[in-house]
PDB file of N, CA and C in Angstrom:
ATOM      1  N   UNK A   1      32.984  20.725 -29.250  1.00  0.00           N
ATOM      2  CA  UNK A   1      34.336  20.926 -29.739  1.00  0.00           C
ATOM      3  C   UNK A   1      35.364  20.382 -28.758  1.00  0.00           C
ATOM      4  N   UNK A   2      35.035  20.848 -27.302  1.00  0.00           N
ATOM      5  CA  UNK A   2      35.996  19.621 -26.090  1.00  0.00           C
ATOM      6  C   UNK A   2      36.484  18.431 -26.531  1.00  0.00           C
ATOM      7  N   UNK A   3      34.987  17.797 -26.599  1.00  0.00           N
ATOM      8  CA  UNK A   3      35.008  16.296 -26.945  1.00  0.00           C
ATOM      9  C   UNK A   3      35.684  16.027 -27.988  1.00  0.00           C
ATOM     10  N   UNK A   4      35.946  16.485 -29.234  1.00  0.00           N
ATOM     11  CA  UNK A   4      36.932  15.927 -29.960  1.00  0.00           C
ATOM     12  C   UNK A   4      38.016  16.444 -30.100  1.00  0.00           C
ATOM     13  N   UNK A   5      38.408  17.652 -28.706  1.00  0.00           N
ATOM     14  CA  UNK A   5      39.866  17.762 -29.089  1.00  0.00           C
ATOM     15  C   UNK A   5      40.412  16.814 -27.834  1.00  0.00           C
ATOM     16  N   UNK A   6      39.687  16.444 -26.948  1.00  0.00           N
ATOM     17  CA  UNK A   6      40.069  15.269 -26.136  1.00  0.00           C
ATOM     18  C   UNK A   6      40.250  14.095 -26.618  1.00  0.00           C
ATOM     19  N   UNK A   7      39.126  13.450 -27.556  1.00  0.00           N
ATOM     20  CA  UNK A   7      39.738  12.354 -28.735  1.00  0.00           C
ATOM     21  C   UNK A   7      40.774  12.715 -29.375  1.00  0.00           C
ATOM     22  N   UNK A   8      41.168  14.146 -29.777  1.00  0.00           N
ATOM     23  CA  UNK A   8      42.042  13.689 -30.637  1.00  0.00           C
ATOM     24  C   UNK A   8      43.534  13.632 -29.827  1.00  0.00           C
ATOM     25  N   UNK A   9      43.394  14.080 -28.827  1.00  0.00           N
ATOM     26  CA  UNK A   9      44.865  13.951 -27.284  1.00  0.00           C
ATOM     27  C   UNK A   9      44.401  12.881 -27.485  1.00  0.00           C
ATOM     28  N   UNK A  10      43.671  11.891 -27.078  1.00  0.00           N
ATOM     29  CA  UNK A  10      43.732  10.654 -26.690  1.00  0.00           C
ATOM     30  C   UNK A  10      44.144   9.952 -27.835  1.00  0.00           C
ATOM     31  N   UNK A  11      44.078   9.936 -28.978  1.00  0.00           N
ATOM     32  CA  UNK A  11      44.234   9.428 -30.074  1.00  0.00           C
ATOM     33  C   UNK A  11      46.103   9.453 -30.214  1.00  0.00           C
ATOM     34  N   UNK A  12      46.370  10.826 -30.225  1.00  0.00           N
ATOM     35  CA  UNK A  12      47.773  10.888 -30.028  1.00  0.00           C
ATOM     36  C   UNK A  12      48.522   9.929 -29.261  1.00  0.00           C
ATOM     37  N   UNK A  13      48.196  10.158 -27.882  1.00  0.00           N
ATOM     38  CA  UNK A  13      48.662   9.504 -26.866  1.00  0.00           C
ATOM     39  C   UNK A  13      48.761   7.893 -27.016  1.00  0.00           C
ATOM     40  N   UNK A  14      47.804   7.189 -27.536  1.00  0.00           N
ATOM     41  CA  UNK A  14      47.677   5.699 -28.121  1.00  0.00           C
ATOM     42  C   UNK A  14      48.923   5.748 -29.283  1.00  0.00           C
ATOM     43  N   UNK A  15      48.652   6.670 -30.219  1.00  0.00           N
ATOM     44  CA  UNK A  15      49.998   6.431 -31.237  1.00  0.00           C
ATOM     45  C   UNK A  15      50.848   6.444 -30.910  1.00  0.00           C
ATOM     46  N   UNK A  16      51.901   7.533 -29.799  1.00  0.00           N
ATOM     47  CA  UNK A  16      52.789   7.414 -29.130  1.00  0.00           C
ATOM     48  C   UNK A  16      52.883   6.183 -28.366  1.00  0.00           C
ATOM     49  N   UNK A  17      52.533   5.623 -27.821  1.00  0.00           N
ATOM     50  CA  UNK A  17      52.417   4.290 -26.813  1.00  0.00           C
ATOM     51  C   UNK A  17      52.451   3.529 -28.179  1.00  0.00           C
ATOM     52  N   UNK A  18      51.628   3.162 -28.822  1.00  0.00           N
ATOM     53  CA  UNK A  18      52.084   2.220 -30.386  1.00  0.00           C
ATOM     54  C   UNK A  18      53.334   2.171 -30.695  1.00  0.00           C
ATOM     55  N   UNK A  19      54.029   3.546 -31.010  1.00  0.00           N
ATOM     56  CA  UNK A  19      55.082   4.023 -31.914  1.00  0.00           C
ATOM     57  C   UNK A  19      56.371   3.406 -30.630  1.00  0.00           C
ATOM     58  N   UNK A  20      55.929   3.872 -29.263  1.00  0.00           N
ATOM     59  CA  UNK A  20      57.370   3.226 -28.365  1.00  0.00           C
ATOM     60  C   UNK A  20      57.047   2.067 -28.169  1.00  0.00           C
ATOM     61  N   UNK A  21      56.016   1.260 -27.733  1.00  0.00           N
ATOM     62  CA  UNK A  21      56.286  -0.393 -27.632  1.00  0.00           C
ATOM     63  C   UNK A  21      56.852  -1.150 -28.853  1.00  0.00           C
ATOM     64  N   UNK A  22      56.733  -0.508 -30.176  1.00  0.00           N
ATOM     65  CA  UNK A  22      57.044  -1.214 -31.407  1.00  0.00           C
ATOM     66  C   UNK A  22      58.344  -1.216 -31.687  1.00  0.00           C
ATOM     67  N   UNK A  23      58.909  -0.117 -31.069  1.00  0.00           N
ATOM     68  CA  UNK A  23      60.631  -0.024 -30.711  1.00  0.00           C
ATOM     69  C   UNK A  23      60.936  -0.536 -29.944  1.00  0.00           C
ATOM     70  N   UNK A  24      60.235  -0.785 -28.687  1.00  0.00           N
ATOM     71  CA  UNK A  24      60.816  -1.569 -27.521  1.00  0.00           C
ATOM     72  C   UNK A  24      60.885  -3.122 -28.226  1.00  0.00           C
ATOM     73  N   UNK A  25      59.626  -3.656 -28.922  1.00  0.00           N
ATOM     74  CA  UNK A  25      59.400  -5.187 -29.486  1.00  0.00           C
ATOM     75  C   UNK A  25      60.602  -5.228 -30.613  1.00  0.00           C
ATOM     76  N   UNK A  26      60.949  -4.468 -31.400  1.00  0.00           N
ATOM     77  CA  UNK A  26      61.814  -4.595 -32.382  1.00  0.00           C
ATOM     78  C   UNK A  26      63.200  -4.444 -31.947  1.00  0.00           C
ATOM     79  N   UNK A  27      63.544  -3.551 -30.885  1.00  0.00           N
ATOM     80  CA  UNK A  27      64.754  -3.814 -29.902  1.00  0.00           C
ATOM     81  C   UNK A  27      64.786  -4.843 -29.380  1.00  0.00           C
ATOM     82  N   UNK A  28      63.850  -5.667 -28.945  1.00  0.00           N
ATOM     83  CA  UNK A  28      64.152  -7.129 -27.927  1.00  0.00           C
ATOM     84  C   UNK A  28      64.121  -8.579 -28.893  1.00  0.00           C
ATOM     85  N   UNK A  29      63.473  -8.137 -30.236  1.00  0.00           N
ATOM     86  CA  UNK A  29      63.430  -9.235 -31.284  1.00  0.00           C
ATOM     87  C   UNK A  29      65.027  -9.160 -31.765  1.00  0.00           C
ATOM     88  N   UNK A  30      65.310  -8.117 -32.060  1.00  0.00           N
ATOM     89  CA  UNK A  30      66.510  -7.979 -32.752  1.00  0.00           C
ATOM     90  C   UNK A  30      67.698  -8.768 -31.783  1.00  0.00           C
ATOM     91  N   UNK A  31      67.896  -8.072 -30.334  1.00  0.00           N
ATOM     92  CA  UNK A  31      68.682  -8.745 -29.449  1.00  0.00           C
ATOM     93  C   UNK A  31      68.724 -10.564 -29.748  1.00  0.00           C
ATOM     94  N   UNK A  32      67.272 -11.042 -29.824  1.00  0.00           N
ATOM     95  CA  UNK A  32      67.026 -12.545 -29.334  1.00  0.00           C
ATOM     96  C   UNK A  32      67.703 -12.881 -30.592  1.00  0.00           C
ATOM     97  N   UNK A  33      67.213 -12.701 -31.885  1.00  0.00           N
ATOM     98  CA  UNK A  33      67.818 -13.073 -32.989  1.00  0.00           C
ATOM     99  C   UNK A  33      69.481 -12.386 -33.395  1.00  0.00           C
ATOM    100  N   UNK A  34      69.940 -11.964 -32.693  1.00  0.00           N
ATOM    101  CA  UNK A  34      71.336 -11.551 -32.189  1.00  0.00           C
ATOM    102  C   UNK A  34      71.895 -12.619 -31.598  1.00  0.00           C
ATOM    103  N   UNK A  35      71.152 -13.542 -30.476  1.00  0.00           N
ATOM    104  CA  UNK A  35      71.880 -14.081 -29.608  1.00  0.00           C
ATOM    105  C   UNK A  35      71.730 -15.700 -29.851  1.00  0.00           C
ATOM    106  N   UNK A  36      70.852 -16.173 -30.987  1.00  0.00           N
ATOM    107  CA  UNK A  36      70.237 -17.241 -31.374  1.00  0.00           C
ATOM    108  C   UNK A  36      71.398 -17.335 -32.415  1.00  0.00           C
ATOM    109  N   UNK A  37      71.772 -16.239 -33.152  1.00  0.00           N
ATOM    110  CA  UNK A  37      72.866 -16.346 -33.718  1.00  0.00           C
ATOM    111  C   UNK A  37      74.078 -16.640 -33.387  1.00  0.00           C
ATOM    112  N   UNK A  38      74.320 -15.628 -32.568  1.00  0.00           N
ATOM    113  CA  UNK A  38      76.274 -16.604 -31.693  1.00  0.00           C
ATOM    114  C   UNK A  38      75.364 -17.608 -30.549  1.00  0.00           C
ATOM    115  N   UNK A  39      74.360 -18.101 -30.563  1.00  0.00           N
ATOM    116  CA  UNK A  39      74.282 -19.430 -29.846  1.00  0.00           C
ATOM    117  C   UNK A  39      74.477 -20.786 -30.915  1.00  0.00           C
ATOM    118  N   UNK A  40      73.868 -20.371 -32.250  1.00  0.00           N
ATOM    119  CA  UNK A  40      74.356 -20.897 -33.260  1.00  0.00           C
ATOM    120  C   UNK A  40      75.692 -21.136 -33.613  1.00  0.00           C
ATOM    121  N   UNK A  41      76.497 -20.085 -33.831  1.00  0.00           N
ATOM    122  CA  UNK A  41      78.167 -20.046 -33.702  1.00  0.00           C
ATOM    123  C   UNK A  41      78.660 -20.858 -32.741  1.00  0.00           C
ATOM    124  N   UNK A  42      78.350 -20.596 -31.567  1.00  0.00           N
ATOM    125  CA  UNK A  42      79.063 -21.502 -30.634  1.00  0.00           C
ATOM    126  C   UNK A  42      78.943 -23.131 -30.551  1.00  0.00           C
ATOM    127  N   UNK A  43      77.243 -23.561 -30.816  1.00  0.00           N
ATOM    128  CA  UNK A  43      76.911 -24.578 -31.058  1.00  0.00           C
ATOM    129  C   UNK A  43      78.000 -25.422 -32.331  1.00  0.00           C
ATOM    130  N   UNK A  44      78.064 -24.301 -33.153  1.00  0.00           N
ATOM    131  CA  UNK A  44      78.720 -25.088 -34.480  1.00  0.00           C
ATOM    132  C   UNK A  44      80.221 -25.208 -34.027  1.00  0.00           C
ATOM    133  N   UNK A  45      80.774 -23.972 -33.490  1.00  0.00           N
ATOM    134  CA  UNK A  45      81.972 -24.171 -32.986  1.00  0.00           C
ATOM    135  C   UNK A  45      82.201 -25.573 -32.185  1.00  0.00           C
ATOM    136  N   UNK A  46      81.687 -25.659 -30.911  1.00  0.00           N
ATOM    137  CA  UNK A  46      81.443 -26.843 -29.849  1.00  0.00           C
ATOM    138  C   UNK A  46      81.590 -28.123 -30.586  1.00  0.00           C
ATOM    139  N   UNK A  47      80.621 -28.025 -31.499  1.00  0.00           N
ATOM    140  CA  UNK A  47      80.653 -29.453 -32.347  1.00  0.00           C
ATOM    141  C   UNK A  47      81.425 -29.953 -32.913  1.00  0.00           C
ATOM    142  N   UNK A  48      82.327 -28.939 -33.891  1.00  0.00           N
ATOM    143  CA  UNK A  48      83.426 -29.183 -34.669  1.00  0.00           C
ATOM    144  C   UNK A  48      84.508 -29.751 -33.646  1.00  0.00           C
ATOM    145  N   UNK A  49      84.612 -28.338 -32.689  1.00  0.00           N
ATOM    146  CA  UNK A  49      86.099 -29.004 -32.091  1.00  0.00           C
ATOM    147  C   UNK A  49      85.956 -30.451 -30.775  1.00  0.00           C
ATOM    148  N   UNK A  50      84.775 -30.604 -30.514  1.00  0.00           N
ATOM    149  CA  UNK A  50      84.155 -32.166 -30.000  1.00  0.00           C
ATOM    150  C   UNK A  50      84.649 -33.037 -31.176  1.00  0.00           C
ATOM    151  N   UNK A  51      84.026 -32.609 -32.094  1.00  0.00           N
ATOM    152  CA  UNK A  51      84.263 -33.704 -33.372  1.00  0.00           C
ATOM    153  C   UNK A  51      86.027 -33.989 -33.855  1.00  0.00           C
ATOM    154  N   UNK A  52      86.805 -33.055 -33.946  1.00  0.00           N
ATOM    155  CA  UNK A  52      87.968 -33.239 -34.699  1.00  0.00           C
ATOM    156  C   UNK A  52      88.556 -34.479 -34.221  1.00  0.00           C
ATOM    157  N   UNK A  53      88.684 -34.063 -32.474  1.00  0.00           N
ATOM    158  CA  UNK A  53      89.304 -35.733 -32.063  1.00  0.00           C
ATOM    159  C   UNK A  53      88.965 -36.988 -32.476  1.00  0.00           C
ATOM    160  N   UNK A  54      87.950 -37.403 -32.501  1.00  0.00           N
ATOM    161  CA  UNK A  54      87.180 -38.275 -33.050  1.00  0.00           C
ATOM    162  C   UNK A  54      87.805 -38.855 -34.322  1.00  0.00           C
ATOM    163  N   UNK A  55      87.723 -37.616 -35.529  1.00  0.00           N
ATOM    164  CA  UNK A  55      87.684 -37.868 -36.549  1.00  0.00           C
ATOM    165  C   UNK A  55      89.442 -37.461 -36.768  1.00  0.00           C
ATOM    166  N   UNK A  56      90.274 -37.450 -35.993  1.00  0.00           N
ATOM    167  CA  UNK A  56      91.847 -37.370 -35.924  1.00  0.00           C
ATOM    168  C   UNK A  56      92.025 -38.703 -35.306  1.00  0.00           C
ATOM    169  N   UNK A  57      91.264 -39.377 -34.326  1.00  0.00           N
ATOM    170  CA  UNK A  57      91.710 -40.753 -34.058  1.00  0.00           C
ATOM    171  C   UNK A  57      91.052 -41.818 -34.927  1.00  0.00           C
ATOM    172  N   UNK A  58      89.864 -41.564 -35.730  1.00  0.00           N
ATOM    173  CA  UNK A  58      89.472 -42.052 -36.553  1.00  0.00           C
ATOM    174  C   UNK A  58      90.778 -42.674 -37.998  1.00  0.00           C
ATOM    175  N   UNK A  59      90.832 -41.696 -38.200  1.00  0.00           N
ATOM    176  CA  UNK A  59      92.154 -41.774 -39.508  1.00  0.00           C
ATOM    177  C   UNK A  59      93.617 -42.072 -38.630  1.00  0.00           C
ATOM    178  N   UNK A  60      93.841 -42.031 -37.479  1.00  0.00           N
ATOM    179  CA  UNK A  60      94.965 -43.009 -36.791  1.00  0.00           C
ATOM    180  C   UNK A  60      94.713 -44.540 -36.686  1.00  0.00           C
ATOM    181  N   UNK A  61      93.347 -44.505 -36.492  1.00  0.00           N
ATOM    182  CA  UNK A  61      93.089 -45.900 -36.373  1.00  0.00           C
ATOM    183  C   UNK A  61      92.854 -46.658 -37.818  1.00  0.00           C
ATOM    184  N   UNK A  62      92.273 -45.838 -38.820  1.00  0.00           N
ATOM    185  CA  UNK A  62      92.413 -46.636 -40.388  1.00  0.00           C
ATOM    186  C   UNK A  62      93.954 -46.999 -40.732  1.00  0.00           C
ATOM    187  N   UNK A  63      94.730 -45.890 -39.988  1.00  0.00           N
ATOM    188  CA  UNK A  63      95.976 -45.861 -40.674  1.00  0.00           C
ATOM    189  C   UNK A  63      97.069 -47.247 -40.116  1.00  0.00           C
ATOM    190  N   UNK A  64      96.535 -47.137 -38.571  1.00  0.00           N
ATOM    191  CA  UNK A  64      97.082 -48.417 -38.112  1.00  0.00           C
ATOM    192  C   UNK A  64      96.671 -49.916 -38.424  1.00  0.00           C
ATOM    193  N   UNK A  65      95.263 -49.736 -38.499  1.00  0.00           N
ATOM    194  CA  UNK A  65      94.832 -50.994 -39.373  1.00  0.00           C
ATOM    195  C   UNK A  65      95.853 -51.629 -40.758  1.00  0.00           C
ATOM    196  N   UNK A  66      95.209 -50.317 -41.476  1.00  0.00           N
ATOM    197  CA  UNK A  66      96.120 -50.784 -42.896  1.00  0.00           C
ATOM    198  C   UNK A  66      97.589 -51.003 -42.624  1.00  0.00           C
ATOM    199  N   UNK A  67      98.092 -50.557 -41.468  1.00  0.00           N
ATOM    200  CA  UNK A  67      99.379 -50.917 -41.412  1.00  0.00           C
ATOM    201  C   UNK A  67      99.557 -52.119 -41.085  1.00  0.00           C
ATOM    202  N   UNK A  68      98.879 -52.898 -40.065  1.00  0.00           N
ATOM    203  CA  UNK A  68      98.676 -53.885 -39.954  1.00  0.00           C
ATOM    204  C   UNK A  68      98.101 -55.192 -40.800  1.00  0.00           C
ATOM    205  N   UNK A  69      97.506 -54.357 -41.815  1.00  0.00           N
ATOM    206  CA  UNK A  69      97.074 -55.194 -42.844  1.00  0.00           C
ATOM    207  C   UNK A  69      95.475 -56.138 -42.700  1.00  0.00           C
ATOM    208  N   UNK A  70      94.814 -55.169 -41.788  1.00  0.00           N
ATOM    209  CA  UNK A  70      93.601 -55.575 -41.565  1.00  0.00           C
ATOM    210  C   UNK A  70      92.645 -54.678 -42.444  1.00  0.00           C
TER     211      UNK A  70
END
């Protein structure tokens, strides 16, 4: 009768250790895919406002062309 009320503590004890690493893994997944996200945001942000100049001297320069008549 020892012997399996020691399996069954030990049995517990494994579920508990299951039950908190699976919170700890689902707390640190959640963070990464938290931060993959505003790394995303920022990436898209970065790009756009890199890009506007570009595409603001872009349409100065069509505009001067055609003014010029090229």
């Amino acid at each position: 009768m020892d012997n399996i009320s020691d399996l069954d503590n030990k049995l517990d004890l494994i579920w508990i250790t299951d039950m908190i690493t699976n919170k700890i893994i689902d707390r640190i997944a959640g963070k990464i895919t938290d931060m993959t996200s505003k790394l995303q945001m920022l990436i898209t942000f970065v790009t756009v406002v890199r890009l506007r100049p570009t595409t603001y001297q872009n349409a100065q320069n069509l505009e001067e062309n055609l003014d010029k008549g090229i």
